[in-house]
C-alpha atoms as a PDB file:
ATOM      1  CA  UNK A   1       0.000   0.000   0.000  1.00  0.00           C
ATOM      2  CA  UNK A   2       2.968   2.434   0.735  1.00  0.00           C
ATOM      3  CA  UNK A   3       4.596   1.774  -2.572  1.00  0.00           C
ATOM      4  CA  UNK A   4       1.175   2.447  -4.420  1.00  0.00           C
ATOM      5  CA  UNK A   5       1.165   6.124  -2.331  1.00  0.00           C
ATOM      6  CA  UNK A   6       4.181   6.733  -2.751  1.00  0.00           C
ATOM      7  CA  UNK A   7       3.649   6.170  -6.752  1.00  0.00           C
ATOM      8  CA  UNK A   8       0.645   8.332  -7.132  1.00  0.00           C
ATOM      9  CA  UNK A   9       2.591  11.273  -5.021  1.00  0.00           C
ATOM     10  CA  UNK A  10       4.980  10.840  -7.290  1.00  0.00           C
ATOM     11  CA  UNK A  11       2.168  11.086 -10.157  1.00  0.00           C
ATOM     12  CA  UNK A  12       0.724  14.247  -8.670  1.00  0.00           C
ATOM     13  CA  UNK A  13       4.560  16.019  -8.699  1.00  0.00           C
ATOM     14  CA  UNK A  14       5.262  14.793 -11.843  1.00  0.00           C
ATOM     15  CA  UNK A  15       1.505  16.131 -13.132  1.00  0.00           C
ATOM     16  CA  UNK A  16       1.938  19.341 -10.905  1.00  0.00           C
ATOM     17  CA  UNK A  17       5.028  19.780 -13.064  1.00  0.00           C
ATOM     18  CA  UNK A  18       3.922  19.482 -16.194  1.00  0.00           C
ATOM     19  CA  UNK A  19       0.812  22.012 -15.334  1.00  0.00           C
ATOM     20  CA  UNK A  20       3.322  24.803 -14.567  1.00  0.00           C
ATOM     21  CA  UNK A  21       5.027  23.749 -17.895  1.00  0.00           C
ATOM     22  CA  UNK A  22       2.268  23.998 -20.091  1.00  0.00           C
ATOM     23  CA  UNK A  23       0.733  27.252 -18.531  1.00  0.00           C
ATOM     24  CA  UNK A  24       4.178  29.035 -18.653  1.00  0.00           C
ATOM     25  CA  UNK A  25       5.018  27.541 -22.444  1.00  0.00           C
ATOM     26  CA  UNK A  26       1.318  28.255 -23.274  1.00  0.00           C
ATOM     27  CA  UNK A  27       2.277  31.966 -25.067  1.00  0.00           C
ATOM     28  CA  UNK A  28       4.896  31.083 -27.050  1.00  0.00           C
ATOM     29  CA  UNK A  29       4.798  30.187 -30.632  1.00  0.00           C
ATOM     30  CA  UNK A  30       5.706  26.550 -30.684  1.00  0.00           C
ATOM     31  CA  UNK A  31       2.755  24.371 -29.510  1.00  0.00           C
ATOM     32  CA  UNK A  32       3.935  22.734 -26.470  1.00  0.00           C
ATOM     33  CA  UNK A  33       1.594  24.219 -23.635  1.00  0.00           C
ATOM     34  CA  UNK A  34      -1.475  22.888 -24.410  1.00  0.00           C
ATOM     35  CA  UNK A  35      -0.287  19.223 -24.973  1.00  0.00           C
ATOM     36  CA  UNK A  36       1.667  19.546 -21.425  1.00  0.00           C
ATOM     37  CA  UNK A  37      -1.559  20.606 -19.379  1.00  0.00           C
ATOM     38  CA  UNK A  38      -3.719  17.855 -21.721  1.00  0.00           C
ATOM     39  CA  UNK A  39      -0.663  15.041 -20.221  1.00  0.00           C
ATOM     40  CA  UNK A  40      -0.755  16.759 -16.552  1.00  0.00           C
ATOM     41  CA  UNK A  41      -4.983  16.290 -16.507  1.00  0.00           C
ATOM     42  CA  UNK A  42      -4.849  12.900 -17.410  1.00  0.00           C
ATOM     43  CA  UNK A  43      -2.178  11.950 -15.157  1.00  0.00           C
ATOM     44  CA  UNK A  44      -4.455  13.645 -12.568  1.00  0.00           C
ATOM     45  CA  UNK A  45      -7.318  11.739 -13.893  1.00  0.00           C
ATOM     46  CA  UNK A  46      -5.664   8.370 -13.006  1.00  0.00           C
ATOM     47  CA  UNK A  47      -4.372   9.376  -9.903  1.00  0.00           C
ATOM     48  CA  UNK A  48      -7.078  11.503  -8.443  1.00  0.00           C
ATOM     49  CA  UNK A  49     -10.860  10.280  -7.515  1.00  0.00           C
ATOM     50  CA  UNK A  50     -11.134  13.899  -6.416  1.00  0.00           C
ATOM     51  CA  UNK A  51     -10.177  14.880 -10.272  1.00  0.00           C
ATOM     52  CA  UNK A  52     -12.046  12.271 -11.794  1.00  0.00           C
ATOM     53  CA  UNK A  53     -15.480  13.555  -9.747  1.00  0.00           C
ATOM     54  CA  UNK A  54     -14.348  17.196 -11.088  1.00  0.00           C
ATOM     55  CA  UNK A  55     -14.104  16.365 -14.465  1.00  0.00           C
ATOM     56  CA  UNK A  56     -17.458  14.199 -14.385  1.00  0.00           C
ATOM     57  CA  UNK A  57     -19.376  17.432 -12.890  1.00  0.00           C
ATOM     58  CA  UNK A  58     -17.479  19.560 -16.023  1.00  0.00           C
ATOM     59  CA  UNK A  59     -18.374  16.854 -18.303  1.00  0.00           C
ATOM     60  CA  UNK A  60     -22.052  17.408 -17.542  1.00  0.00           C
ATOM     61  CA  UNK A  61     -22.414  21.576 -17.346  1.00  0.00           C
ATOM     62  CA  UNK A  62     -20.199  21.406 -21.024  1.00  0.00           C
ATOM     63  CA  UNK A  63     -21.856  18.844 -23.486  1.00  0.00           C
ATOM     64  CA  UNK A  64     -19.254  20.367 -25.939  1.00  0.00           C
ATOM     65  CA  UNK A  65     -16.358  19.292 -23.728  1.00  0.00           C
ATOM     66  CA  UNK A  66     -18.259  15.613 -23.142  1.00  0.00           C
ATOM     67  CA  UNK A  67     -18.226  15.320 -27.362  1.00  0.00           C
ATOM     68  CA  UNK A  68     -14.456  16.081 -27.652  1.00  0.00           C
ATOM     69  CA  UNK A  69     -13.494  13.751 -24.905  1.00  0.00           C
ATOM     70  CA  UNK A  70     -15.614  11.033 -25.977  1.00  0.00           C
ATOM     71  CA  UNK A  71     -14.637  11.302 -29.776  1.00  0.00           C
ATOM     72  CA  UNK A  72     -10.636  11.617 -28.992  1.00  0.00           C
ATOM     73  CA  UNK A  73     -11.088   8.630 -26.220  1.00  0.00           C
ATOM     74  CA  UNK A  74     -10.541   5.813 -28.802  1.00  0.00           C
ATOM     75  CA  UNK A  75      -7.008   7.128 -29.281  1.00  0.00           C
ATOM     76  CA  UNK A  76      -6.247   6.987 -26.059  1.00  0.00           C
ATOM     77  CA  UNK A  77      -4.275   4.006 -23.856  1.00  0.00           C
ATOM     78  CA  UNK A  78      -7.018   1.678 -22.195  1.00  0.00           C
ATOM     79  CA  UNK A  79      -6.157   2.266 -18.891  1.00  0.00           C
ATOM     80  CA  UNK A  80      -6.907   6.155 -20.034  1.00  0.00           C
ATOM     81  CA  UNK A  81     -10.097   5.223 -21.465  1.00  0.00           C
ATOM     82  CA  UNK A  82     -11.268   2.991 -18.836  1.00  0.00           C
ATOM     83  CA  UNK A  83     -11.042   5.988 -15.932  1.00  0.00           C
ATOM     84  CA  UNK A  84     -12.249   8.540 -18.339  1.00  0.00           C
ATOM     85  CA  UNK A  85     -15.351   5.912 -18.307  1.00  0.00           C
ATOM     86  CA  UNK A  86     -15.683   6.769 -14.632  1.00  0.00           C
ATOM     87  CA  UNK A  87     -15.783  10.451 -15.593  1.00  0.00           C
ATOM     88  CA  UNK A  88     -18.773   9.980 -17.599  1.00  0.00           C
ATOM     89  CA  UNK A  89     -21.621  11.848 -16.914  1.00  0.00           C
ATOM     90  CA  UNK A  90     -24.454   9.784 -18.321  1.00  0.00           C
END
């Protein structure tokens, strides 16, 4: 059980990293913001029931937001798709 908390604080750094990355690299002209804070929410999505509820409550006040997820999901790993399932709002 330690090992698995000590791998999901590790997660939440490594996430917490890439978040400042993205929203610092986010004005300049080569497109590497947005796909940093895209990696940092899904590593918070698998880490985080907390997230995970977050995103589900999004999911449902933004139907636009629910489309794009669930149309990009297929390219996604399984273990991706299966707890952006959870995140579902229907």
């Amino acid at each position: 059980m330690l090992v698995k908390n000590i791998g999901n604080a590790v997660l939440i750094v490594v996430a917490a990293i890439f978040l400042v990355l993205g929203l610092i690299t986010l004005p300049l002209p080569l497109p590497t913001g947005i796909p940093l804070i895209v990696l940092a929410s899904i590593l918070l999505v698998l880490v985080s029931k907390k997230v995970r509820n977050l995103l589900r409550r999004y999911r449902q006040r933004h139907p636009s937001l629910n489309r794009s997820i669930e149309s990009s999901k297929s390219y996604l790993p399984t273990a991706v798709q299966a707890k952006l399932s959870e995140t579902d709002p229907e």
